[in-house]
Protein backbone atom coordinates (compact mmCIF):
# COMPACT_ATOMS: atom_id res chain seq x y z
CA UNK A 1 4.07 -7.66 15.59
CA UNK A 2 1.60 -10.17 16.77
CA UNK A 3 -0.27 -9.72 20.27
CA UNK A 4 -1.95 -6.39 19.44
CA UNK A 5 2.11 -4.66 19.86
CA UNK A 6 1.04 -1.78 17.90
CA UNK A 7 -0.90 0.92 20.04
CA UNK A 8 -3.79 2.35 17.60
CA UNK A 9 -2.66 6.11 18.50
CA UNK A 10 -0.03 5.27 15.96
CA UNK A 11 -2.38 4.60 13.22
CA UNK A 12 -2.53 8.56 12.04
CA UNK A 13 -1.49 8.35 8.80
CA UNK A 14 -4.09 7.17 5.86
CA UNK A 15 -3.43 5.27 2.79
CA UNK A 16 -6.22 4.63 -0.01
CA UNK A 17 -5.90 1.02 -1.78
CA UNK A 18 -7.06 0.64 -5.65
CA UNK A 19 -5.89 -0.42 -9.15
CA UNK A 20 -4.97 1.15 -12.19
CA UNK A 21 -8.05 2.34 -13.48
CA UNK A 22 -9.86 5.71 -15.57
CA UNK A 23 -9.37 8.59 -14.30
CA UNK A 24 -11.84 10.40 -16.50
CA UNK A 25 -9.66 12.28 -18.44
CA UNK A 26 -9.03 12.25 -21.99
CA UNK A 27 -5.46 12.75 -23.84
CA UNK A 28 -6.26 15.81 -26.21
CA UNK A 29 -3.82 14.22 -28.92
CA UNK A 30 -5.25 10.76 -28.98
CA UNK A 31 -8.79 11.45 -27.42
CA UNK A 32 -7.94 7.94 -25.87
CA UNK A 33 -9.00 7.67 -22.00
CA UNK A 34 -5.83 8.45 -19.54
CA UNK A 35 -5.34 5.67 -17.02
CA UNK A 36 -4.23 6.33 -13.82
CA UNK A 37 -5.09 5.11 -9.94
CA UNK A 38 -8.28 4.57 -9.14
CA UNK A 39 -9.41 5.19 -5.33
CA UNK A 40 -11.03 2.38 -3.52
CA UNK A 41 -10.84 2.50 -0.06
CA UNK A 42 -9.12 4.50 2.41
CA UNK A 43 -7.95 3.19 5.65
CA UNK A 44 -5.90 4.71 8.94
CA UNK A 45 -2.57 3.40 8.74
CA UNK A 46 0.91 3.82 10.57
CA UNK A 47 4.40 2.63 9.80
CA UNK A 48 6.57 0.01 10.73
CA UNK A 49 10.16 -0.25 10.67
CA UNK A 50 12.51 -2.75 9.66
CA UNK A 51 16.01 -3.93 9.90
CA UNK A 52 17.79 -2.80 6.34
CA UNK A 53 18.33 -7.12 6.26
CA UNK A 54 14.82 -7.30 5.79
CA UNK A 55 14.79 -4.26 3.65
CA UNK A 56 17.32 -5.61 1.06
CA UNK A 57 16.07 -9.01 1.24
CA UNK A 58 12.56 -7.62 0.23
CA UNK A 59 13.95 -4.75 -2.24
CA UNK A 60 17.48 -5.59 -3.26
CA UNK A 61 19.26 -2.66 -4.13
CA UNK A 62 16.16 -0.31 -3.97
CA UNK A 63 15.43 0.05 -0.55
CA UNK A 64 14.23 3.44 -0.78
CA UNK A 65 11.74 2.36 -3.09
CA UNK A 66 9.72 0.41 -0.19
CA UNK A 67 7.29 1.39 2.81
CA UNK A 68 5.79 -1.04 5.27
CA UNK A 69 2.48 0.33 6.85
CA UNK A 70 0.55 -1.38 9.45
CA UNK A 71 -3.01 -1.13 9.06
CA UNK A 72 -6.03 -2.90 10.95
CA UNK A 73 -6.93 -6.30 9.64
CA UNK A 74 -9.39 -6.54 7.46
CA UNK A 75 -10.05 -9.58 5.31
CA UNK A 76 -11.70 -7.98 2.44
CA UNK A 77 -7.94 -5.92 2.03
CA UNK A 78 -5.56 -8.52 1.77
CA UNK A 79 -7.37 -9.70 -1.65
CA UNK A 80 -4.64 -8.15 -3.67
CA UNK A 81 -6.37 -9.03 -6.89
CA UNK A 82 -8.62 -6.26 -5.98
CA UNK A 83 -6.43 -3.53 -4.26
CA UNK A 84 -3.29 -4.07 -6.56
CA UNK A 85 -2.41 -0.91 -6.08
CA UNK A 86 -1.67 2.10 -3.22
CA UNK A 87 -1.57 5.68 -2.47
CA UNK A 88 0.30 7.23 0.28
CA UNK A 89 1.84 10.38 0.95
CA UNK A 90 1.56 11.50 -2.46
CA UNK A 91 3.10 8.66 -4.16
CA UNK A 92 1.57 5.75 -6.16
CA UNK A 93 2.87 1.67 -4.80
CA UNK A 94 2.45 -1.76 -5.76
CA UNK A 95 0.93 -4.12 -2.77
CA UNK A 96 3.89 -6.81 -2.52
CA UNK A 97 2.89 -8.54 0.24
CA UNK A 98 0.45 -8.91 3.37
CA UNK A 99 1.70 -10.24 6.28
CA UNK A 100 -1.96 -11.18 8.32
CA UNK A 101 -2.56 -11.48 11.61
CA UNK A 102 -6.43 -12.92 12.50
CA UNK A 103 -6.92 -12.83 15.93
CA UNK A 104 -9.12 -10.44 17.25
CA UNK A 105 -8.02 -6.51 17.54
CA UNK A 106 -5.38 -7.48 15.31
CA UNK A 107 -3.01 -5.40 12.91
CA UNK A 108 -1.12 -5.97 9.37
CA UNK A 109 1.54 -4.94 7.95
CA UNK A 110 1.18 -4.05 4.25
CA UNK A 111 4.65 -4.40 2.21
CA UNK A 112 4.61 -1.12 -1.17
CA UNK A 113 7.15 -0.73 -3.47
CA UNK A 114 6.84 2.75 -5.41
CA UNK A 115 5.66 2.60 -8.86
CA UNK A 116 8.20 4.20 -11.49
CA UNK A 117 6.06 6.67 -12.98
CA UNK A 118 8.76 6.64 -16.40
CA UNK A 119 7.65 3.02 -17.45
């Protein structure tokens, strides 16, 4: 991954980072607010494989439940305090882990593990 390997043609997907936040909609039985994910930013991404070692030492028995993107680096990103959370074809992750690379023209690769939306 490191020494700018990742041509930026292959950065044509997008994925939005936020947390779990309003969604301005109320829940007509309670007429409490209905949480949900909350859009901050949205960023070209594409995706990087790994060996299903890697895959079951990150997920265990749920590899399906995990997607590795590569995005550009971007300090203010990797504060996963602030983007907790992803979006991404459709589906809702959890940031595990960024692995950062700092040099100049430089990529990362973003670890998600899908959210189970029956919690």
């Amino acid at each position: 991954m490191r020494n700018n390997k990742y041509a930026v043609a292959r950065l044509r997907h997008k994925v939005t980072f936020g947390r779990e936040g309003n969604t301005g909609k109320i829940n007509p039985n309670t007429g409490k607010a209905i949480k949900g994910f909350e859009p901050l930013v949205t960023v070209h991404c594409g995706t990087y494989s790994i060996s299903t070692n890697q895959a079951i030492s990150l997920a265990g028995s749920a590899v399906t439940d995990n997607v590795v993107l590569v995005v550009r680096h971007n300090k203010e990103l990797t504060n996963v305090k602030k983007y907790p959370q992803a979006q991404y074809n459709g589906n809702t992750y959890r940031v595990d882990d960024w692995s950062i690379d700092d040099e100049l023209l430089a990529y990362d690769t973003v670890t998600l593990h899908k959210i189970d939306s029956h919690r």
